[in-house]
ModelCIF file with pLDDT and N, C-alpha, C, O atoms, coordinates in Angstrom:
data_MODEL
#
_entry.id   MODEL 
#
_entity.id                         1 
_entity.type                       polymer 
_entity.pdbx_number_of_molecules   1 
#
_entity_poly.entity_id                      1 
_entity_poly.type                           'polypeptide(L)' 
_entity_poly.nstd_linkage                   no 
_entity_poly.nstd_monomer                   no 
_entity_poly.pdbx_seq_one_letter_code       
;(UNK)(UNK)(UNK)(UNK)(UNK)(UNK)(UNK)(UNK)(UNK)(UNK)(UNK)(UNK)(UNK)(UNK)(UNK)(UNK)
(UNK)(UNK)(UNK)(UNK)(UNK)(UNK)(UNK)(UNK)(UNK)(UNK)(UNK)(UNK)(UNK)(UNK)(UNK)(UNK)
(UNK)(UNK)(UNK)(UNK)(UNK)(UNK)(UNK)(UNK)(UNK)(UNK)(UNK)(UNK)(UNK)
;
_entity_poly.pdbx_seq_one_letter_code_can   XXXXXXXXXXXXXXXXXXXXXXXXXXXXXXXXXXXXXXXXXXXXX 
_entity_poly.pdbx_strand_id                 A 
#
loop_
_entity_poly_seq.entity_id 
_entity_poly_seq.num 
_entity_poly_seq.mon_id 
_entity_poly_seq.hetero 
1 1  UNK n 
1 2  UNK n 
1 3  UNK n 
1 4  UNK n 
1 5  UNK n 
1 6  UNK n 
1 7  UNK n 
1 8  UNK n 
1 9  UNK n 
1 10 UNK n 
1 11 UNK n 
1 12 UNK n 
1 13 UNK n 
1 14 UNK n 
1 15 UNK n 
1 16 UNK n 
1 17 UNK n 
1 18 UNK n 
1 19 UNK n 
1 20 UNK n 
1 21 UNK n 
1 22 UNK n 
1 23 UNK n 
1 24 UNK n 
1 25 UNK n 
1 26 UNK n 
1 27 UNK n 
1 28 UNK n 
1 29 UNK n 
1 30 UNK n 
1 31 UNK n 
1 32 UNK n 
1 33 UNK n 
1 34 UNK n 
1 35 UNK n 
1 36 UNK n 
1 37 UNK n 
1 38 UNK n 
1 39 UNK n 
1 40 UNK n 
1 41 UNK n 
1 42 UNK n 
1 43 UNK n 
1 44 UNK n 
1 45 UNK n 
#
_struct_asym.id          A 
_struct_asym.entity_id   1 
#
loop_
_ma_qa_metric.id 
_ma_qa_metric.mode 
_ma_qa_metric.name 
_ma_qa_metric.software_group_id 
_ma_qa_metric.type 
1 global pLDDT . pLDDT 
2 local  pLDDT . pLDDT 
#
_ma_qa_metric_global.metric_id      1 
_ma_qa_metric_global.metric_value   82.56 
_ma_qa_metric_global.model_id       1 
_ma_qa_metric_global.ordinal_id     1 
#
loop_
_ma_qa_metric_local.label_asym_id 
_ma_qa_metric_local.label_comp_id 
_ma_qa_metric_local.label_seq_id 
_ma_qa_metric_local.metric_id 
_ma_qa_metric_local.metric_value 
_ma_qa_metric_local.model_id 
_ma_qa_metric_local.ordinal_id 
A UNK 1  2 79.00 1 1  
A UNK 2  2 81.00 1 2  
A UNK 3  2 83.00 1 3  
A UNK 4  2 82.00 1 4  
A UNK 5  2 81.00 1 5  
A UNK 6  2 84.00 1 6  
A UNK 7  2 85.00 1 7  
A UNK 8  2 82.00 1 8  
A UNK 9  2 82.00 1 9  
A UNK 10 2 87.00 1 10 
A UNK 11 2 83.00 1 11 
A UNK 12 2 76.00 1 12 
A UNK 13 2 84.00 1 13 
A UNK 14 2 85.00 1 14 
A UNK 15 2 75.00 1 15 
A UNK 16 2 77.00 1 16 
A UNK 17 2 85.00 1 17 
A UNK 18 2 84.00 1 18 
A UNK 19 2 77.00 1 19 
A UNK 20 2 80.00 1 20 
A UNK 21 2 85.00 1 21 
A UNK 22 2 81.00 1 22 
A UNK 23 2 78.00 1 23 
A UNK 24 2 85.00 1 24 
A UNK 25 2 85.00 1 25 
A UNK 26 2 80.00 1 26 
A UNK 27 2 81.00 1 27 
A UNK 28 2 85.00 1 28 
A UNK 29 2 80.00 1 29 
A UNK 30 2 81.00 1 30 
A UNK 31 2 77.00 1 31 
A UNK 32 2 73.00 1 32 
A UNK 33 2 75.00 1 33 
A UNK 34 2 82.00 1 34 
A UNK 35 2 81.00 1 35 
A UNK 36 2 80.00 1 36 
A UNK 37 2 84.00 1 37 
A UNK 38 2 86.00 1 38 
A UNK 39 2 86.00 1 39 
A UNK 40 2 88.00 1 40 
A UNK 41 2 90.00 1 41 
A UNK 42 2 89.00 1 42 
A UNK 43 2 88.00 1 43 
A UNK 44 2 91.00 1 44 
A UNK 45 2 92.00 1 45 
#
loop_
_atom_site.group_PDB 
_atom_site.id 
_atom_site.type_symbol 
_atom_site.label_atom_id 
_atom_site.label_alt_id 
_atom_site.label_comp_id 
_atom_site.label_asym_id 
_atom_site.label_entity_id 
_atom_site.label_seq_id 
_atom_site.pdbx_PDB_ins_code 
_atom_site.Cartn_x 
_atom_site.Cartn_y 
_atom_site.Cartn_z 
_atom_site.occupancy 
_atom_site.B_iso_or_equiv 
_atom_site.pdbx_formal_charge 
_atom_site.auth_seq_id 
_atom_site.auth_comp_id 
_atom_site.auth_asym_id 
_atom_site.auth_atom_id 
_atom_site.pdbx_PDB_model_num 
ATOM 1   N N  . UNK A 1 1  ? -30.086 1.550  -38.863 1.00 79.00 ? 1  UNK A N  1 
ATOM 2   C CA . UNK A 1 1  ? -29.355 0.378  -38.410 1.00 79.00 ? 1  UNK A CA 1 
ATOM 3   C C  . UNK A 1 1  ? -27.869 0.654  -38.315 1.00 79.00 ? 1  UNK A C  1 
ATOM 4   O O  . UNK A 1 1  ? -27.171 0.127  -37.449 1.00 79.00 ? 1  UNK A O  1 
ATOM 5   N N  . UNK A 1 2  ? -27.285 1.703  -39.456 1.00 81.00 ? 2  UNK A N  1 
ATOM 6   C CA . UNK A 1 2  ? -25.668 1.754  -38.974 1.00 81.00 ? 2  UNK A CA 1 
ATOM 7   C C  . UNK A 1 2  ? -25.650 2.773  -37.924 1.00 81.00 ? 2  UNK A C  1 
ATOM 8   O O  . UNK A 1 2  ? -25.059 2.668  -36.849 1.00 81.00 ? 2  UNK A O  1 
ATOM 9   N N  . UNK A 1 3  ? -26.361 3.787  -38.333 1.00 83.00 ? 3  UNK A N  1 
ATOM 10  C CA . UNK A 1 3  ? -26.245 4.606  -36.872 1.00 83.00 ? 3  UNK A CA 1 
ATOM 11  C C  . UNK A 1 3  ? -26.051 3.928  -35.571 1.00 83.00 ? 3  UNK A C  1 
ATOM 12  O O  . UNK A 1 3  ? -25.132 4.283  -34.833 1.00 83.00 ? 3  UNK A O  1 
ATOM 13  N N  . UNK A 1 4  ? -27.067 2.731  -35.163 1.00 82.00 ? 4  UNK A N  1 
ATOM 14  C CA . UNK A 1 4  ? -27.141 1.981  -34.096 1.00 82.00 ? 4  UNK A CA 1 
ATOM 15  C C  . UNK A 1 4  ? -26.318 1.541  -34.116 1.00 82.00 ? 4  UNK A C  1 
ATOM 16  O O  . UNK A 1 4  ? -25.794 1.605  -33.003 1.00 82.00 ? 4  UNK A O  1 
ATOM 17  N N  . UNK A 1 5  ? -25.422 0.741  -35.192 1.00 81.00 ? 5  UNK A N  1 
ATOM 18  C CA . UNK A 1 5  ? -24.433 0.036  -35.125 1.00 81.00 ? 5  UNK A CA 1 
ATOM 19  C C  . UNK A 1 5  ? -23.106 0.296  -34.538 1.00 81.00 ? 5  UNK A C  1 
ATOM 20  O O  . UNK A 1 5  ? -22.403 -0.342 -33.754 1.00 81.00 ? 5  UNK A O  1 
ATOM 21  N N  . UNK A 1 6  ? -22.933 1.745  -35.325 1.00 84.00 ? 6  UNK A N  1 
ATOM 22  C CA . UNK A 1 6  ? -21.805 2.353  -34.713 1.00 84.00 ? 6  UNK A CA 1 
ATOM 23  C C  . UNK A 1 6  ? -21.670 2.770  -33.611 1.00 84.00 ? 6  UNK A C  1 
ATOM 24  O O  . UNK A 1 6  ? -20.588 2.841  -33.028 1.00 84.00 ? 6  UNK A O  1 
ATOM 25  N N  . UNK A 1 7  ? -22.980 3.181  -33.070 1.00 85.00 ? 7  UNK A N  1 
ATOM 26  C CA . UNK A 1 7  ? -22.612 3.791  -31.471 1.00 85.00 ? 7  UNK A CA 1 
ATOM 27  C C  . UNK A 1 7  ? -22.289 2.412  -31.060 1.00 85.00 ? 7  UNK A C  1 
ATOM 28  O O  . UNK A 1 7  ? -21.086 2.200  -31.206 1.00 85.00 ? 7  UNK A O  1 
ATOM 29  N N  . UNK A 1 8  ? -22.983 1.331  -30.566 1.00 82.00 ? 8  UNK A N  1 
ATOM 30  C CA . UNK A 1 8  ? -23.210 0.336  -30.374 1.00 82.00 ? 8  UNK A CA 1 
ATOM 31  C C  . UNK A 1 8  ? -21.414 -0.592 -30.569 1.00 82.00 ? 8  UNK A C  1 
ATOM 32  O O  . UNK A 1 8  ? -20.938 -1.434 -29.808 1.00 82.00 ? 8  UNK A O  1 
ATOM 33  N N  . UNK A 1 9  ? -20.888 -0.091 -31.680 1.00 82.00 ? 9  UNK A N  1 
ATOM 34  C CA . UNK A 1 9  ? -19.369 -0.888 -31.789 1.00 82.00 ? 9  UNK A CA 1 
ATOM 35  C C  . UNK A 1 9  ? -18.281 0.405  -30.366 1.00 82.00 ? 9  UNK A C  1 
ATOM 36  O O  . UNK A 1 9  ? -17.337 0.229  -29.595 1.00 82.00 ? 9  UNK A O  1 
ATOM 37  N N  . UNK A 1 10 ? -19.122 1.504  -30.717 1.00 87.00 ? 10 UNK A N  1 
ATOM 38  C CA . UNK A 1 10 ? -17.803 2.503  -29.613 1.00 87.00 ? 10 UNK A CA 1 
ATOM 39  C C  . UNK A 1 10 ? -18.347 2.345  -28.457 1.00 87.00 ? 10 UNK A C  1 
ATOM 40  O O  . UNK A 1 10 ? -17.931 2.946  -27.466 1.00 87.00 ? 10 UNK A O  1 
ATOM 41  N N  . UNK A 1 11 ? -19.357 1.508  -28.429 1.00 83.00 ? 11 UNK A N  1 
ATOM 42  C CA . UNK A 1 11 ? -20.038 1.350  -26.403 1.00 83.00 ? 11 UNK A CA 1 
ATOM 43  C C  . UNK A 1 11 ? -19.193 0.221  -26.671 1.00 83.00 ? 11 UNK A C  1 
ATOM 44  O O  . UNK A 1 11 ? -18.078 0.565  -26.278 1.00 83.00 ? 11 UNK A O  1 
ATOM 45  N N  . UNK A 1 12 ? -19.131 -0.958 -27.138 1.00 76.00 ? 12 UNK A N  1 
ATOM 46  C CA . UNK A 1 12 ? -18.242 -2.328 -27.149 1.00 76.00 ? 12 UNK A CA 1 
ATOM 47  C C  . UNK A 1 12 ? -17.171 -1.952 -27.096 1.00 76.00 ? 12 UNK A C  1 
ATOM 48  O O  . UNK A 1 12 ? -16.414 -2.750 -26.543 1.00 76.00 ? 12 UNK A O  1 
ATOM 49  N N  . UNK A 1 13 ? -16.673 -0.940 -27.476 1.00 84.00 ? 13 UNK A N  1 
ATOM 50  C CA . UNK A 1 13 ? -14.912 -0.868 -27.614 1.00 84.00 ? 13 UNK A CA 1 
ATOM 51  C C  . UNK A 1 13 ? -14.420 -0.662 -26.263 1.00 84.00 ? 13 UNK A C  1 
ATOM 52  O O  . UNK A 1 13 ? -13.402 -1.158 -25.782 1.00 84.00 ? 13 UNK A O  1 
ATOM 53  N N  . UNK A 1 14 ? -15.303 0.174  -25.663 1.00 85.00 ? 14 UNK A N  1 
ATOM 54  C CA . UNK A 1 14 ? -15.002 1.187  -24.538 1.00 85.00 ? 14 UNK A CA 1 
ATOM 55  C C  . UNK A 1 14 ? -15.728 -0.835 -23.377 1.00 85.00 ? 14 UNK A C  1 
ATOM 56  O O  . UNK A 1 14 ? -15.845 -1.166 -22.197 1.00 85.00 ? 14 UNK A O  1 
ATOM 57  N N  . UNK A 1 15 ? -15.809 -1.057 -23.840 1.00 75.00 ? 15 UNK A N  1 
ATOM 58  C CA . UNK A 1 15 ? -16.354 -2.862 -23.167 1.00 75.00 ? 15 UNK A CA 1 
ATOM 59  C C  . UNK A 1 15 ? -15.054 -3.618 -23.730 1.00 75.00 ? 15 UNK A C  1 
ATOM 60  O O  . UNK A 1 15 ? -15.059 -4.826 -23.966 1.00 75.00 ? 15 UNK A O  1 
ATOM 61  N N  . UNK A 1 16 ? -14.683 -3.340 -23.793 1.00 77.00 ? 16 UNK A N  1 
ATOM 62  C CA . UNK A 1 16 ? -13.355 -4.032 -24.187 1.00 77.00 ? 16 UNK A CA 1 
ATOM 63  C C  . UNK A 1 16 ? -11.627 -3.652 -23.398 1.00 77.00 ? 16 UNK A C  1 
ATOM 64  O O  . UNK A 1 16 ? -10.795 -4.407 -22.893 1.00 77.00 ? 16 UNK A O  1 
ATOM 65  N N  . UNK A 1 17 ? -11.644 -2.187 -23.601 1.00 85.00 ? 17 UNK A N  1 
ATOM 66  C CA . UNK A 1 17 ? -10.559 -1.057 -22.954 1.00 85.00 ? 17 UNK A CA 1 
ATOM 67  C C  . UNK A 1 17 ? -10.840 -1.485 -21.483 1.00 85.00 ? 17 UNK A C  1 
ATOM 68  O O  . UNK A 1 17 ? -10.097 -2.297 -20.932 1.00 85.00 ? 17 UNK A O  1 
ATOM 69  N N  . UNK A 1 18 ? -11.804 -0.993 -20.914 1.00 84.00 ? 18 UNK A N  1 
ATOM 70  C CA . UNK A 1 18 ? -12.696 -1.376 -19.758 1.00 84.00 ? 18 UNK A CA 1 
ATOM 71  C C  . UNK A 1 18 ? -11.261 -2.629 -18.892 1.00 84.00 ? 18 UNK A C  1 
ATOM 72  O O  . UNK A 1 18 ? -10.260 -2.365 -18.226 1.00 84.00 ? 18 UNK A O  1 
ATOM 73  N N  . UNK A 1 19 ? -12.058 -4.362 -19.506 1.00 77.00 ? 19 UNK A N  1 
ATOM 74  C CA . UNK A 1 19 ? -11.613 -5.456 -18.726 1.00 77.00 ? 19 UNK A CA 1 
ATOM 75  C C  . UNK A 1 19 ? -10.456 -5.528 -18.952 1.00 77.00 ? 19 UNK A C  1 
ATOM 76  O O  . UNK A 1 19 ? -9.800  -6.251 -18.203 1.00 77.00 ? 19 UNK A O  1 
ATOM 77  N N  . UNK A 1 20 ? -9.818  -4.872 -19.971 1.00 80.00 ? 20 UNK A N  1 
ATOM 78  C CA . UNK A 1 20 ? -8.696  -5.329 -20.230 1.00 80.00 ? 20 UNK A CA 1 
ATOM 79  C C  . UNK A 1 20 ? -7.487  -4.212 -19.423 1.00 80.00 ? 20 UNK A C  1 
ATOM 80  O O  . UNK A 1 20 ? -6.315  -4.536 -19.231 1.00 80.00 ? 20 UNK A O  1 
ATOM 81  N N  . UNK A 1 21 ? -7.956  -3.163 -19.115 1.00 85.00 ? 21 UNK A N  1 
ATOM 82  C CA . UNK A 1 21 ? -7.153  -2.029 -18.045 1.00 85.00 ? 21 UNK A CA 1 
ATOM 83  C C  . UNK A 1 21 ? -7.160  -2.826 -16.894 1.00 85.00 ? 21 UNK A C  1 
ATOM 84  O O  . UNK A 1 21 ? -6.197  -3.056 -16.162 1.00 85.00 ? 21 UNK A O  1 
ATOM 85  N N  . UNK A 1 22 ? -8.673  -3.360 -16.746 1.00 81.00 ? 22 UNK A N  1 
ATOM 86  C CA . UNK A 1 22 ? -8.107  -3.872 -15.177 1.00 81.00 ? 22 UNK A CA 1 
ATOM 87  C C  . UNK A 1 22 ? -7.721  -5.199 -15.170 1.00 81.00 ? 22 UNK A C  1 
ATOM 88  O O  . UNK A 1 22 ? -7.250  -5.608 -14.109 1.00 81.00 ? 22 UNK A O  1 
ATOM 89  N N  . UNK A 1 23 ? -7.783  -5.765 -15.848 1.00 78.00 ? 23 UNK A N  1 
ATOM 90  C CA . UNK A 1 23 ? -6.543  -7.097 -15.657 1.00 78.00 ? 23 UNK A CA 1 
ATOM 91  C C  . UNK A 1 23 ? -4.738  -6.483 -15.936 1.00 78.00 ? 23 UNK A C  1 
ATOM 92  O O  . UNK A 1 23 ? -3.678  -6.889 -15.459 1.00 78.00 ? 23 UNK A O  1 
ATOM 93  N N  . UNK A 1 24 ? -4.954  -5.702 -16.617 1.00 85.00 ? 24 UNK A N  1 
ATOM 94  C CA . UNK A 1 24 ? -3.578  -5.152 -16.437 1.00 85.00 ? 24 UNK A CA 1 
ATOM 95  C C  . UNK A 1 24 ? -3.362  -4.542 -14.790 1.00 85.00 ? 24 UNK A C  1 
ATOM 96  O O  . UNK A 1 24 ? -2.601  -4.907 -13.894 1.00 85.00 ? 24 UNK A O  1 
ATOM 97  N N  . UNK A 1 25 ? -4.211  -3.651 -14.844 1.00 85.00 ? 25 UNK A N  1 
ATOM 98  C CA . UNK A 1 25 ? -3.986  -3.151 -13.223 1.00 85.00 ? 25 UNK A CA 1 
ATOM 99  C C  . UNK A 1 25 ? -3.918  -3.910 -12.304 1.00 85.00 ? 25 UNK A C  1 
ATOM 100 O O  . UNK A 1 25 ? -3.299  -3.451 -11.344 1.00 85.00 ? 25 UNK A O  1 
ATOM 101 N N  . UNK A 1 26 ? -4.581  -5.627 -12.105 1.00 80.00 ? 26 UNK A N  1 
ATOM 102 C CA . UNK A 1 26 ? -4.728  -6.074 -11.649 1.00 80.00 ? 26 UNK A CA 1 
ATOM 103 C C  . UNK A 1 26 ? -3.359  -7.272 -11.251 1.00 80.00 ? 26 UNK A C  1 
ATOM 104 O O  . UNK A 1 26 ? -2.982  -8.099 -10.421 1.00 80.00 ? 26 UNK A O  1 
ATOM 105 N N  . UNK A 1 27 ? -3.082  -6.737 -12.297 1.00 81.00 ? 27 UNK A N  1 
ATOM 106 C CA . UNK A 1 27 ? -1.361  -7.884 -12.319 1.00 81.00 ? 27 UNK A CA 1 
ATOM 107 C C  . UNK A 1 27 ? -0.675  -7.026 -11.408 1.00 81.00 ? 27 UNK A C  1 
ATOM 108 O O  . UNK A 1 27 ? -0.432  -7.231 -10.219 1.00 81.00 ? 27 UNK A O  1 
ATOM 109 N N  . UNK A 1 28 ? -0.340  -5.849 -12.254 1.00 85.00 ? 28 UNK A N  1 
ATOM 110 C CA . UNK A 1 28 ? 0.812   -4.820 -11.605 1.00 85.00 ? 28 UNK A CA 1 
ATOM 111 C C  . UNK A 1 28 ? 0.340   -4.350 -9.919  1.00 85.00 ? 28 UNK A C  1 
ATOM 112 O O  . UNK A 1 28 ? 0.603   -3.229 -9.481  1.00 85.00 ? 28 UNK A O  1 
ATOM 113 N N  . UNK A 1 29 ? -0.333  -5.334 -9.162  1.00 80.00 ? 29 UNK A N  1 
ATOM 114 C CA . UNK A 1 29 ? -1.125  -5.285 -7.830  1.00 80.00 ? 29 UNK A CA 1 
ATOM 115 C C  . UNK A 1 29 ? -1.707  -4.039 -7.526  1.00 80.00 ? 29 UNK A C  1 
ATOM 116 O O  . UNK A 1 29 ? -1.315  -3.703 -6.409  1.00 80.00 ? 29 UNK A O  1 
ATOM 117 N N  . UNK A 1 30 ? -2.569  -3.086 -8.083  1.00 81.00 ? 30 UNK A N  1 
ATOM 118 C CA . UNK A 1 30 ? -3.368  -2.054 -7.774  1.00 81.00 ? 30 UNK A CA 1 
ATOM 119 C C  . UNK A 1 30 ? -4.322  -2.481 -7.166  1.00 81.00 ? 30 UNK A C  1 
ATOM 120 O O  . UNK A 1 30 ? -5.045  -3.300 -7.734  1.00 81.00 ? 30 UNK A O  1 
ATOM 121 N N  . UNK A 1 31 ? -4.642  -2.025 -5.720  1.00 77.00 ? 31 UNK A N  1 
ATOM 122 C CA . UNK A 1 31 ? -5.692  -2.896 -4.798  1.00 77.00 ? 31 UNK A CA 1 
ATOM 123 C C  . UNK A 1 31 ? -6.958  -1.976 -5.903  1.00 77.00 ? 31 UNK A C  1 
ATOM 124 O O  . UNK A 1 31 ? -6.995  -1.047 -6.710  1.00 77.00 ? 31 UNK A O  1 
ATOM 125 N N  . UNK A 1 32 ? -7.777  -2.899 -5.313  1.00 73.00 ? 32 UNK A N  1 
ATOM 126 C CA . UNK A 1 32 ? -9.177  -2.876 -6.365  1.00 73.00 ? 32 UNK A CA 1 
ATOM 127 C C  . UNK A 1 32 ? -10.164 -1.342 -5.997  1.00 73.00 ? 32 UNK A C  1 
ATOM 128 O O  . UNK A 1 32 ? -11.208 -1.120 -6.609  1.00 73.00 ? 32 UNK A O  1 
ATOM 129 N N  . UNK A 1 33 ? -9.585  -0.325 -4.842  1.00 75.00 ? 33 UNK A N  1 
ATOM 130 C CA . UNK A 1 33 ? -10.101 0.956  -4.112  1.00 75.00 ? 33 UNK A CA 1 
ATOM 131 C C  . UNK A 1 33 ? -9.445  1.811  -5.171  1.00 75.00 ? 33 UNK A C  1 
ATOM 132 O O  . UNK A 1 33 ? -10.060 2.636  -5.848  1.00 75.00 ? 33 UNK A O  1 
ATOM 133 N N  . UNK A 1 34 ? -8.130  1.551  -5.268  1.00 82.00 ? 34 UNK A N  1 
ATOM 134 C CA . UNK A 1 34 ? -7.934  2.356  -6.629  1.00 82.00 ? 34 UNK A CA 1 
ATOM 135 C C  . UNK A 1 34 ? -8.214  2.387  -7.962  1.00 82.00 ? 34 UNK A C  1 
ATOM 136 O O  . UNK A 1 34 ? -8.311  3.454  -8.569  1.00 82.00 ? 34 UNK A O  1 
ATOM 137 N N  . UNK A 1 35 ? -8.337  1.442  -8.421  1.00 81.00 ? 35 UNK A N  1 
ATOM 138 C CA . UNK A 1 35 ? -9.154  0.958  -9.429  1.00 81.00 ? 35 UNK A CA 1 
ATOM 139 C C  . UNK A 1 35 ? -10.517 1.533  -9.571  1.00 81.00 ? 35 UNK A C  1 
ATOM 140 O O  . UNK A 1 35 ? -11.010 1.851  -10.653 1.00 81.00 ? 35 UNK A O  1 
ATOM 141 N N  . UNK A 1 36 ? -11.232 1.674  -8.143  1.00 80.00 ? 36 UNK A N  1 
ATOM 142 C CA . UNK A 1 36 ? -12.464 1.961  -8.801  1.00 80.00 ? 36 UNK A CA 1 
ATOM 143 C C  . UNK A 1 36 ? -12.232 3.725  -8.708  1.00 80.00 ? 36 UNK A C  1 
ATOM 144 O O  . UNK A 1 36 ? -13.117 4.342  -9.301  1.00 80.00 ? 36 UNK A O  1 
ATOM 145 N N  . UNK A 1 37 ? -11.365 4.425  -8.171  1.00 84.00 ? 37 UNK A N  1 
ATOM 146 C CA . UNK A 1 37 ? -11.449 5.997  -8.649  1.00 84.00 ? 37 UNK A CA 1 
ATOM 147 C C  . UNK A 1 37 ? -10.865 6.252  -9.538  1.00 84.00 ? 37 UNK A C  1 
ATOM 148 O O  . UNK A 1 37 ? -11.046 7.451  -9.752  1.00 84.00 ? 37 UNK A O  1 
ATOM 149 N N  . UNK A 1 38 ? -9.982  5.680  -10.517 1.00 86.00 ? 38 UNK A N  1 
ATOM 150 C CA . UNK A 1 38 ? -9.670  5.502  -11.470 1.00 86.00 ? 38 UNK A CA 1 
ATOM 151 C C  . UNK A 1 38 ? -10.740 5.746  -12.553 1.00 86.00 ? 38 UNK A C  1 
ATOM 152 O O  . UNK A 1 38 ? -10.415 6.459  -13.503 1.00 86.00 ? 38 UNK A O  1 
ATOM 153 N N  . UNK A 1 39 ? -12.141 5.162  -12.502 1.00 86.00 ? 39 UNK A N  1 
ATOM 154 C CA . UNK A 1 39 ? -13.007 5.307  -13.156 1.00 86.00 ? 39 UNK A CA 1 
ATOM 155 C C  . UNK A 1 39 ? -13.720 7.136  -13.281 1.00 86.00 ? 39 UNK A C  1 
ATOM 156 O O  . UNK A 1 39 ? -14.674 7.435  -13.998 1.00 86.00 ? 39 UNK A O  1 
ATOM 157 N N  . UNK A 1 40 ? -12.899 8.175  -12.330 1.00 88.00 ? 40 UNK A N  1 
ATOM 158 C CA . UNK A 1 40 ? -13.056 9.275  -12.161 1.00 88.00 ? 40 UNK A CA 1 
ATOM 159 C C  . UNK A 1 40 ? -12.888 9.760  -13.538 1.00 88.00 ? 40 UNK A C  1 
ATOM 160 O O  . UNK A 1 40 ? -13.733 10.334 -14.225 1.00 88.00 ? 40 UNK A O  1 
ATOM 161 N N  . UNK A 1 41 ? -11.582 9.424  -13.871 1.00 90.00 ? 41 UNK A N  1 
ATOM 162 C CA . UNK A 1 41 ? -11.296 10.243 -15.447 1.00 90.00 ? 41 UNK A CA 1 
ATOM 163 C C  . UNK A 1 41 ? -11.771 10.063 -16.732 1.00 90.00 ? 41 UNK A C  1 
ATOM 164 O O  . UNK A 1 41 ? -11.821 10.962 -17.571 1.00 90.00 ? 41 UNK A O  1 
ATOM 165 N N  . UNK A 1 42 ? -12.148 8.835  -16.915 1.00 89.00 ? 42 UNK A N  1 
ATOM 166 C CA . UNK A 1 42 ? -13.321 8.872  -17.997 1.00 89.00 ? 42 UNK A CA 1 
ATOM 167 C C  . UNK A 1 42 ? -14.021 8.935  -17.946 1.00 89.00 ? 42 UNK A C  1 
ATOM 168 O O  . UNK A 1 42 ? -14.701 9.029  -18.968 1.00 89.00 ? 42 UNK A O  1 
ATOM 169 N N  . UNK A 1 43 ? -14.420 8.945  -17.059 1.00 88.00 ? 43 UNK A N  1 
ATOM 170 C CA . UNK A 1 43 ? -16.159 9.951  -16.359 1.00 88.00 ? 43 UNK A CA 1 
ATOM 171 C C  . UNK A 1 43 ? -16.324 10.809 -16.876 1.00 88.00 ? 43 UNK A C  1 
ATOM 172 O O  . UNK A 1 43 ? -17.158 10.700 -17.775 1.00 88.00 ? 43 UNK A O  1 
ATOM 173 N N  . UNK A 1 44 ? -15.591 12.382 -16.653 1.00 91.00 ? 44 UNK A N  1 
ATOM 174 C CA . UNK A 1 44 ? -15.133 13.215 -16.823 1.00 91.00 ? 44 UNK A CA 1 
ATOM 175 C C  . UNK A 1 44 ? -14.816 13.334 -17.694 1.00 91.00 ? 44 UNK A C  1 
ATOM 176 O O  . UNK A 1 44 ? -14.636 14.552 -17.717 1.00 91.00 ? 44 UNK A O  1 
ATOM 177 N N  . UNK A 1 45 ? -14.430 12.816 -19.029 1.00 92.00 ? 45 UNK A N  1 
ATOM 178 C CA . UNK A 1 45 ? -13.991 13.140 -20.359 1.00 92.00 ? 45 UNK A CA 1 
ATOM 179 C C  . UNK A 1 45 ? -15.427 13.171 -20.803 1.00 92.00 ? 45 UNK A C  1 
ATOM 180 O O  . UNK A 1 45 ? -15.705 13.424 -21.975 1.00 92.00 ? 45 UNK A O  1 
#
């Protein structure tokens, strides 16, 4: 159960980082095409 737990809190975190990059990006007007290759680099990590 903590095993599950913990992955489970660093999949939520990374659910959290996530909406909250792109409402930032989303202020500072980054059309939404960049935004989604953006998603290139943590891909990749």
């Amino acid at each position: 159960g903590l095993a599950f737990g913990v992955h489970r809190a660093l999949d939520n975190a990374g659910a959290v980082v996530g909406p909250l990059l792109a409402a930032v990006l989303l202020t500072i007007g980054l059309p939404l095409r960049d935004i989604l290759l953006l998603t290139l680099i943590p891909g990749l990590l």
